[in-house]
Protein backbone atom coordinates (compact mmCIF):
# COMPACT_ATOMS: atom_id res chain seq x y z
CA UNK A 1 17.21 70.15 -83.47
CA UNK A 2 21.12 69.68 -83.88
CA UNK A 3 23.52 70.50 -81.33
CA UNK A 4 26.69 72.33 -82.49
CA UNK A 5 30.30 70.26 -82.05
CA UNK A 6 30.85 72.83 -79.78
CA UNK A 7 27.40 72.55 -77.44
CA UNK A 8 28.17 68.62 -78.11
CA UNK A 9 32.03 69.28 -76.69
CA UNK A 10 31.50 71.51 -73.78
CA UNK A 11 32.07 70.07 -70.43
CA UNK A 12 29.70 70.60 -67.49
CA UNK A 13 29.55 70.15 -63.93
CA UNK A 14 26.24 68.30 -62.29
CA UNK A 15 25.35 68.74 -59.32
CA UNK A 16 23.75 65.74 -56.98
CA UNK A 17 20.54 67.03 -57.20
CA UNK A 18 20.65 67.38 -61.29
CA UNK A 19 21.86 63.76 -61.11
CA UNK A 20 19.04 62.88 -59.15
CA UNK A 21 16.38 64.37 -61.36
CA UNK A 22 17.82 63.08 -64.40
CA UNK A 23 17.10 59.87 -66.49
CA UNK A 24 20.17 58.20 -65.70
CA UNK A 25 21.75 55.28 -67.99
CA UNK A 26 24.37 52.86 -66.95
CA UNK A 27 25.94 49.91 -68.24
CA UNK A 28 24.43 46.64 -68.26
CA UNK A 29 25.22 43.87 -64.65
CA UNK A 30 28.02 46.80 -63.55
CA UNK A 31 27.84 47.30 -59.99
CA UNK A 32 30.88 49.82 -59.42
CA UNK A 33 28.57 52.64 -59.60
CA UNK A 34 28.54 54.62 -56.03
CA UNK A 35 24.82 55.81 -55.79
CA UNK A 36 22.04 54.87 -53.87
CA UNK A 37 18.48 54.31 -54.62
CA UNK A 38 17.51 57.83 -53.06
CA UNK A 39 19.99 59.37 -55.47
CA UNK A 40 18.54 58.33 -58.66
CA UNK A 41 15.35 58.65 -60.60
CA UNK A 42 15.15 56.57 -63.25
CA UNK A 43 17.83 53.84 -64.83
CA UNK A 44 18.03 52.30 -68.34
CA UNK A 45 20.52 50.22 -68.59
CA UNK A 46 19.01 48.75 -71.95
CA UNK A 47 20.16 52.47 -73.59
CA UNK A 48 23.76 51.42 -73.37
CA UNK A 49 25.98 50.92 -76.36
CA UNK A 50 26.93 47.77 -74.72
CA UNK A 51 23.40 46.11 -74.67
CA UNK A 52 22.56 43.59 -77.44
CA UNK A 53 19.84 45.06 -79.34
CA UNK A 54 16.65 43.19 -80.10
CA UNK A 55 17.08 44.02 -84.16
CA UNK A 56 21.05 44.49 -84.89
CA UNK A 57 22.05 47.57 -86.76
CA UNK A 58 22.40 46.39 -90.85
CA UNK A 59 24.93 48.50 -93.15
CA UNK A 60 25.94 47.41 -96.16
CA UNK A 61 29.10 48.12 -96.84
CA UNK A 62 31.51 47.64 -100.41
CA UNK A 63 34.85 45.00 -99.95
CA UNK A 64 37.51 45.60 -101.80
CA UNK A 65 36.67 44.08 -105.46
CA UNK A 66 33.03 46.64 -105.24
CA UNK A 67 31.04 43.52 -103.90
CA UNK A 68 28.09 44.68 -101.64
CA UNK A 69 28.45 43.07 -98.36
CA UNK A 70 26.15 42.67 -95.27
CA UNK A 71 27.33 44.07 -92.29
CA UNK A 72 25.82 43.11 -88.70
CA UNK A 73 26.49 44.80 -84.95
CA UNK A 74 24.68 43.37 -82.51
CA UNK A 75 25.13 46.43 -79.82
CA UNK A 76 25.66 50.06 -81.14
CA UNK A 77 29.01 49.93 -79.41
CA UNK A 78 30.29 47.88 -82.12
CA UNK A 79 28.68 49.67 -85.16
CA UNK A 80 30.53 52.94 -83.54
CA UNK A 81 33.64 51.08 -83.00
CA UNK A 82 33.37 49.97 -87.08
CA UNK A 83 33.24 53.70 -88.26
CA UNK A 84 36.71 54.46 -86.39
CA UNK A 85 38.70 52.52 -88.53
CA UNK A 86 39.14 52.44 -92.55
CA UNK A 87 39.60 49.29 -93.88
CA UNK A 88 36.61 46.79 -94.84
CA UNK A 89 38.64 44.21 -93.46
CA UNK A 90 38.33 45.60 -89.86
CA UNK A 91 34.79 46.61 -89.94
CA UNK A 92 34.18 42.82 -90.95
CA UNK A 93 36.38 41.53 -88.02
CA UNK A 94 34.56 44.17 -85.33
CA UNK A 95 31.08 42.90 -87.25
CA UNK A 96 31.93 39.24 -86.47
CA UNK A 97 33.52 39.76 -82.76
CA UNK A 98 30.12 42.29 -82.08
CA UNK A 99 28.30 38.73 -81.66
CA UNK A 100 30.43 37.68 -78.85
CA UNK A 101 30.14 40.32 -76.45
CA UNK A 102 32.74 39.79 -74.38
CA UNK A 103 34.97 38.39 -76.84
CA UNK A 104 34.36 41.73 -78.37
CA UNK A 105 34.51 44.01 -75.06
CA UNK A 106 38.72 42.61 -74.87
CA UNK A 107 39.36 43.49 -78.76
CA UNK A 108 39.17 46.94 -79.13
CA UNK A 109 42.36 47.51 -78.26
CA UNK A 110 43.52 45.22 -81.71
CA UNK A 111 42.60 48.51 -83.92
CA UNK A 112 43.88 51.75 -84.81
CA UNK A 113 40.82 54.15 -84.06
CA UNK A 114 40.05 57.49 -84.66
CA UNK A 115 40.42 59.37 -82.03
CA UNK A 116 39.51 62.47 -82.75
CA UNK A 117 36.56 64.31 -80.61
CA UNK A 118 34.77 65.55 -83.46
CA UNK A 119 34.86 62.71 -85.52
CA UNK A 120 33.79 60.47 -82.46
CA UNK A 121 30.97 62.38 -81.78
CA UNK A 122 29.45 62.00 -85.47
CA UNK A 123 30.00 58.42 -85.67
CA UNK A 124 28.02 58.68 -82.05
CA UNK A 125 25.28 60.36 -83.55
CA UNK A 126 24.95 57.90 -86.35
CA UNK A 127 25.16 54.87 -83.96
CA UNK A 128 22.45 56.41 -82.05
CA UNK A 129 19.88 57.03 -84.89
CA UNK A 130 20.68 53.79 -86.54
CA UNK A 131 20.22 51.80 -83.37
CA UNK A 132 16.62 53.58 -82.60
CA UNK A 133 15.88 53.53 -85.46
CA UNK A 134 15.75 49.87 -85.89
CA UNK A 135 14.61 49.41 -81.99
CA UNK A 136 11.03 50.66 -82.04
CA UNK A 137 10.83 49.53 -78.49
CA UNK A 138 13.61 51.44 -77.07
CA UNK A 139 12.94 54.91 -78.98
CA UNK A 140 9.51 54.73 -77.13
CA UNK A 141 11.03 54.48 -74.06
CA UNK A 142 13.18 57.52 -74.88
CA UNK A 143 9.99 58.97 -75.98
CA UNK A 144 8.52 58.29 -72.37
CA UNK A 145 11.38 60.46 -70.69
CA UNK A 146 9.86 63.47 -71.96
CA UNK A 147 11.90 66.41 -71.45
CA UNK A 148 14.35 65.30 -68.73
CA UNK A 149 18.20 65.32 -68.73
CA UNK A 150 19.75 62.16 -69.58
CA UNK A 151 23.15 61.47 -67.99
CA UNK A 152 25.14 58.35 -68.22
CA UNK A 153 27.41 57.87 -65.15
CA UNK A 154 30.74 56.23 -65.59
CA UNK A 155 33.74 54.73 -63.33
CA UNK A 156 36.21 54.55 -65.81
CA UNK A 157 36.96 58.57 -66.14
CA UNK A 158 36.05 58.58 -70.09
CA UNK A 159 34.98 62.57 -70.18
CA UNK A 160 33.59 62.81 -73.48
CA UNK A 161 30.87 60.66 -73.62
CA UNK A 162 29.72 60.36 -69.82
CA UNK A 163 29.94 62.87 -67.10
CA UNK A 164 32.18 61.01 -64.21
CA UNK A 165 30.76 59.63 -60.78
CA UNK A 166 33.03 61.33 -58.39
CA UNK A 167 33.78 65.03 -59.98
CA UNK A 168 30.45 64.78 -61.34
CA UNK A 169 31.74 66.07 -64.67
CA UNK A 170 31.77 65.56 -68.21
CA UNK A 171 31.04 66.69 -71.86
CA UNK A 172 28.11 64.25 -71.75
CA UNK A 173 28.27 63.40 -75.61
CA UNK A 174 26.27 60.60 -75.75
CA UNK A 175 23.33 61.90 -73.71
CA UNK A 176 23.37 65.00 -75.58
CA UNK A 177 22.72 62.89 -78.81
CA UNK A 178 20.54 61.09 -76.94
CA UNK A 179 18.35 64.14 -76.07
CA UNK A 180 18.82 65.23 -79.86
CA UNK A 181 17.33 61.92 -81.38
CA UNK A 182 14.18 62.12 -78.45
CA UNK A 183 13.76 65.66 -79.83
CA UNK A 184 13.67 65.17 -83.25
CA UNK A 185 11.27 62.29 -83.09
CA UNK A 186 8.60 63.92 -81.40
């Protein structure tokens, strides 16, 4: 199973009670969230891009004399952030700052990104398989959700990716890919 760009793009509206039946995924020690425990089923905060992954995501990448060079993220975040910009250069600075997280949480703002929907929701997709991929442990707890939604609140009003808190809207992007991967593997 693949989801179109344009199932992937389209925005949707949840309603409390989808929210609460979902398999919800937030971001690691954040406690600006506005739900309560009777709103919410279940809660990984260990699928965010912002966790540290047990086994970092490896890509081996070519500098600019053809050399084969090592590449290491340790949180998908930062392997996502890498394929929005061109240059070796940059991927190896966003490689080396991915070990300090927060270090790395106040540079993104130092590189030109892609910012284009489409594009950001492939390099999504990729970060997703490669970071499963090399997490054995967290795909099985994917694997455990079995067939139900998987939402990622957010705060900070980022529509593509998560659905937002208040409006309870969103295109949901990363969930969607989220659902994909769980559906392919099984």
């Amino acid at each position: 199973m693949q989801y179109s760009m344009d199932e992937l793009l389209k925005e949707q509206e949840y309603s409390k009670e989808e929210i609460r039946k979902a398999t919800l995924v937030m971001h690691p020690n954040d406690k600006k969230y506005n739900l309560s425990s009777g709103e919410i089923a279940y809660v990984f905060e260990e699928w965010s891009n912002l966790t540290l992954l047990e086994n970092p995501i490896k890509v081996v990448e070519l500098d600019g004399d053809w050399n084969e060079i090592v590449l290491e993220y340790r949180c998908s975040e930062w392997y996502y952030m890498a394929q929005r910009v061109k240059s070796f250069a940059e991927k190896q600075v966003i490689s080396f700052l991915s070990t300090w997280y927060w270090l790395a949480m106040k540079s993104r703002k130092l590189f030109d990104l892609d910012m284009d929907e489409w594009h950001r929701a492939e390099y999504m997709r990729n970060a997703i398989r490669e970071k499963f991929n090399n997490n054995p442990s967290l795909a099985e707890k994917l694997l455990a959700t079995g067939d139900t939604e998987i939402i990622e609140y957010t705060y900070w009003r980022d529509m593509l990716f998560w659905i937002d808190q208040n409006s309870l809207k969103g295109k949901n992007v990363l969930w969607k890919l989220l659902e994909e991967y769980r559906e392919n593997c099984k």
